[in-house]
Structures are given as C-alpha cells and as structure tokens.
Protein backbone atom coordinates (compact mmCIF):
# COMPACT_ATOMS: atom_id res chain seq x y z
CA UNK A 1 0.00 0.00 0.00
CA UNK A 2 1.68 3.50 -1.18
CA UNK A 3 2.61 5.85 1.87
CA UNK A 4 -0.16 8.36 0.68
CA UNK A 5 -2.93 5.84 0.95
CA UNK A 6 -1.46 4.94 4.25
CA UNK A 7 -1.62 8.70 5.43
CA UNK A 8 -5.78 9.25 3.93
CA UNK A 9 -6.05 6.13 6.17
CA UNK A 10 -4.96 7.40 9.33
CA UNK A 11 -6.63 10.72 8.24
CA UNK A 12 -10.24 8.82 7.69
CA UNK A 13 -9.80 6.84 11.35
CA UNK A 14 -8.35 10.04 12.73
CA UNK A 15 -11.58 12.22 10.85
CA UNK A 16 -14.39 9.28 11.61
CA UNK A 17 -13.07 9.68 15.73
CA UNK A 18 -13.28 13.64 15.67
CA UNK A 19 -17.04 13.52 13.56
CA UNK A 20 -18.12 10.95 16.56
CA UNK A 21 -16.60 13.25 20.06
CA UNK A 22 -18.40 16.78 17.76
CA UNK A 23 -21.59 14.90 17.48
CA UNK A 24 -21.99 13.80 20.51
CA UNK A 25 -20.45 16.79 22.16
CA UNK A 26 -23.49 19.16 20.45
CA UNK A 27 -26.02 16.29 20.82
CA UNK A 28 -25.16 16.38 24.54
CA UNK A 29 -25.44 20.21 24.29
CA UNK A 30 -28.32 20.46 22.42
CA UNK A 31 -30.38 17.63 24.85
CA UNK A 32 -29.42 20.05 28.15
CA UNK A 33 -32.45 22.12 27.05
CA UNK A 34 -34.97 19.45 26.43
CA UNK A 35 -36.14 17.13 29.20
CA UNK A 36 -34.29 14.46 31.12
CA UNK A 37 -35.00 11.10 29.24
CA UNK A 38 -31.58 9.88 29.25
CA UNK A 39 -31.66 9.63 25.36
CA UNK A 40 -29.27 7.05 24.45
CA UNK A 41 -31.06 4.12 26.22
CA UNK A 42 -34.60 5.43 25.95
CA UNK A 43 -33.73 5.74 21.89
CA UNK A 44 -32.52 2.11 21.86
CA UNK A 45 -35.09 0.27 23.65
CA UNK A 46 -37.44 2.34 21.44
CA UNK A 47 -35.72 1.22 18.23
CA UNK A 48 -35.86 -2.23 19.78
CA UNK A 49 -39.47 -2.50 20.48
CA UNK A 50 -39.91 -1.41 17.04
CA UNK A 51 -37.40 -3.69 15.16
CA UNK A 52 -37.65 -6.98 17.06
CA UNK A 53 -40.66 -6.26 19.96
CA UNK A 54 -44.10 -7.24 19.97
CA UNK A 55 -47.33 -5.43 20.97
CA UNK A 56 -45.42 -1.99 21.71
CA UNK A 57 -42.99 -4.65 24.12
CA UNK A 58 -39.68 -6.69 24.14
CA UNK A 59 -38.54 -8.73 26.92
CA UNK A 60 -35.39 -8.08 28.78
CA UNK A 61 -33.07 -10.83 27.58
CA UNK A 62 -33.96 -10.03 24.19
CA UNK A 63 -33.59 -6.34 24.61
CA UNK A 64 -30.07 -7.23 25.96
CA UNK A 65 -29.24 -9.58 23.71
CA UNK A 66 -30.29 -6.92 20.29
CA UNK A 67 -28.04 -4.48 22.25
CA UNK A 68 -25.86 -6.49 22.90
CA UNK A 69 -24.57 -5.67 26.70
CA UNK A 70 -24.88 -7.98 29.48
CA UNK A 71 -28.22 -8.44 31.32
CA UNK A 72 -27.08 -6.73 34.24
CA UNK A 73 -26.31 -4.03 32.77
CA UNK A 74 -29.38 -3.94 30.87
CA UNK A 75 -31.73 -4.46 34.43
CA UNK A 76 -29.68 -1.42 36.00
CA UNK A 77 -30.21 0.69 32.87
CA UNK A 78 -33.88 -0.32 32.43
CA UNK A 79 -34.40 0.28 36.69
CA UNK A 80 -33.14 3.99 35.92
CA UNK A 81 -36.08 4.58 33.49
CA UNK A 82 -38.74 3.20 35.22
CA UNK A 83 -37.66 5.33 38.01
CA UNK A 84 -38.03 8.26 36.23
CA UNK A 85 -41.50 6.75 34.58
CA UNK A 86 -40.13 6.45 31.27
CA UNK A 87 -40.92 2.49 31.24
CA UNK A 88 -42.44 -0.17 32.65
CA UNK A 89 -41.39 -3.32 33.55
CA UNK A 90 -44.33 -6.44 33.57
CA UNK A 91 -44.57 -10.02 33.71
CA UNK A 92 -45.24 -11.87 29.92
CA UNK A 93 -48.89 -12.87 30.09
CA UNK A 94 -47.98 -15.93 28.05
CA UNK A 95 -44.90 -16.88 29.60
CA UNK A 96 -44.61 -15.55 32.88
CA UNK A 97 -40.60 -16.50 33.10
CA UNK A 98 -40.28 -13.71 30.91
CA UNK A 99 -40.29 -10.03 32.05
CA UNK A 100 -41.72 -7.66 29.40
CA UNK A 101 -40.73 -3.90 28.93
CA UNK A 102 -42.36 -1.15 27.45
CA UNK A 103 -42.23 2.92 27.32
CA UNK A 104 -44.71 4.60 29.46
CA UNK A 105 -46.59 7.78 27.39
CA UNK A 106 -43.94 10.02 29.53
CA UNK A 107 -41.11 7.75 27.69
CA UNK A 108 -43.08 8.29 24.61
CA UNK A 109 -43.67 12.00 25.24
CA UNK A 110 -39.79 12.55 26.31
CA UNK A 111 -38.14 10.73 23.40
CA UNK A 112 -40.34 12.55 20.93
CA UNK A 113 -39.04 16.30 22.63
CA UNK A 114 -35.93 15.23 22.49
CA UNK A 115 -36.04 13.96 19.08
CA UNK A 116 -37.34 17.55 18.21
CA UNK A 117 -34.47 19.14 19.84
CA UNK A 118 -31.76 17.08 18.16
CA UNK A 119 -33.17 17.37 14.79
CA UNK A 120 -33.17 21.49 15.19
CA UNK A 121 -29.56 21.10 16.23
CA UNK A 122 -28.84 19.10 13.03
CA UNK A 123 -30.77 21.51 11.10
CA UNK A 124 -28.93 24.43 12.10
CA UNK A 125 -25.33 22.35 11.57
CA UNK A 126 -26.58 22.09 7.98
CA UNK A 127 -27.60 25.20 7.31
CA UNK A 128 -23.77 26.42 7.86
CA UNK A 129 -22.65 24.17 5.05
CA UNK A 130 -22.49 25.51 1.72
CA UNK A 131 -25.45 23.95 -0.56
CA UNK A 132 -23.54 22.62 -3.18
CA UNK A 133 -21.39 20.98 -0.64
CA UNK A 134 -24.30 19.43 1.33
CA UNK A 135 -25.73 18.39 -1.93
CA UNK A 136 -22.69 16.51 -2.39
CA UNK A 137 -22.39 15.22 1.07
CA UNK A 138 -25.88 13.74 1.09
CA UNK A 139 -25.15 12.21 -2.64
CA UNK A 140 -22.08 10.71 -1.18
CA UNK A 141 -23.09 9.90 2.55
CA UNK A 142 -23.47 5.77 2.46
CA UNK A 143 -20.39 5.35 0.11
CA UNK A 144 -18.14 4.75 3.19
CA UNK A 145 -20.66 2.83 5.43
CA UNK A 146 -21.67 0.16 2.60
CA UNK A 147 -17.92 0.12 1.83
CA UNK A 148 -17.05 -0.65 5.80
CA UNK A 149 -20.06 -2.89 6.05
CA UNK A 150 -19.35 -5.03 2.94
CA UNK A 151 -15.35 -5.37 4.04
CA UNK A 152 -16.55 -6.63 7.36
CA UNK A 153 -19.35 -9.04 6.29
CA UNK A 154 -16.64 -10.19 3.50
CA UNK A 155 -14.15 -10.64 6.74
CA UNK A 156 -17.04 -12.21 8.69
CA UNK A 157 -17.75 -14.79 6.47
CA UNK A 158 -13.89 -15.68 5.60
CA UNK A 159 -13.18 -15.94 9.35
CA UNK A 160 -16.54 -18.46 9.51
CA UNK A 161 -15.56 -20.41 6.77
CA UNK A 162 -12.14 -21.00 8.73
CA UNK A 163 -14.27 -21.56 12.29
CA UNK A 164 -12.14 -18.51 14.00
CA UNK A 165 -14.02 -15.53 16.05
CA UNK A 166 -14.55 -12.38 13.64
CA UNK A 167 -15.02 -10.24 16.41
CA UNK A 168 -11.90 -8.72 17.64
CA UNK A 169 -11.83 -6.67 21.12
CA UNK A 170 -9.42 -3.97 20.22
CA UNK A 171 -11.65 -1.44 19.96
C-alpha cells in the first residue's frame, strides 16, 4: 500500500473519531435544554421495540441480547427509566418466566421532545454548510458505510468459513 494511501487512512480513522466526540459533544449540548430522558437508552429500547418487539414490548433478555450488553447491565439501565416513569417493567402474560418492557406515554412523550431538539440542532449544523457541498455530502453519505459494512461481512464470512471468532476486542 503507497505511503499516501497509508496517510488518507490514518486521516479517515483520525476524521471518523473527531465527527463521533463533535456529534456527541453538540447532541449532549443540544439535549441540556430538552427534558431528562436519558436519550441514548430510551432511543434504543425504542428502536428495539420497534425492530424486534411485539405489541409496543420486548422482553429483557432479548432487549439485551439486540443491544448487545450484558443483562445486568441492561436491568440497572432499564431500573433507571422506570424510576423516572419512562418504562415499565411487567410479567409476559404468556410466559410468565419472561419479564416484558415497554415505554410509558412520559417515555413516549420525552423521546419525541428530544427527538425535536436534536433534529433542530442538526438543522442548524446544515444550514452552515455551503449547498452545493451538502448536496454533495448527502449524494455521497453511504459510500463509506456500505464500503465498511461489505469489508466486514466479506471478513465475517472468511473468518466463519475458517471456524475462528470475527469479532476482535481492540476497539
């Protein structure tokens, strides 16, 4: 691989890290004026319900197992919002082993404010780039994820075929 491609590399990691810490430093900006609803697990049990739930409900272990974090971890997170009423927690009517949980209309009610208030933040971030250039950015914006997601399933699938893990823990 020539040096230059080896710089744009380092460059792209280096750019990809500092376009993750500036969105979440404005997103955590921008939420500081909308209510508390602790948006990052209220937005992926939402997105959970709606992607592998039932009925407006998922059960725990699935929850933590679509999220992928231990079930611990998962209890203690889910505990937090149904402290502040965001969800509830009930048994499965059909198989009462299994603990169901769903948002409350407070959950609802907070996740769709602070929805709101991050899409006027990234409104007003686009409106400071030039229109030709956001034009461009939008034509171009899922040429690097398909790229990244094809190399991995390609590296997935070659590590399979061999029987070795595919998932390393560097990161």
């Amino acid at each position: 691989m020539p040096d230059k491609v080896k710089m744009e590399l380092h460059g792209m990691i280096h750019y990809m890290g500092r376009l993750q810490e500036a969105s979440k430093r404005g997103m955590r900006a921008a939420l500081a004026t909308a209510p508390k609803c602790r948006f990052g697990m209220l937005e992926r049990l939402d997105y959970s319900i709606q992607t592998y739930g039932s009925d407006g409900a998922i059960g725990v272990s699935e929850l933590a197992h679509h999220v992928q974090q231990p079930l611990p971890a998962v209890s203690r997170g889910l505990r937090l919002l149904e402290q502040d009423g965001m969800v509830i927690r009930q048994t499965d009517p059909q198989d009462r082993r299994k603990t169901l949980v769903r948002l409350t209309p407070e959950g609802e009610s907070a996740l769709h404010q602070c929805e709101q208030v991050l899409n006027e933040y990234f409104n007003r971030v686009m409106a400071r780039i030039d229109p030709a250039q956001l034009e461009q950015m939008l034509q171009l914006r899922n040429v690097l994820i398909d790229a990244l997601e094809a190399e991995t399933a390609a590296m997935q699938q070659a590590a399979h075929t061999k029987g070795e893990a595919a998932d390393g823990q560097d990161l």
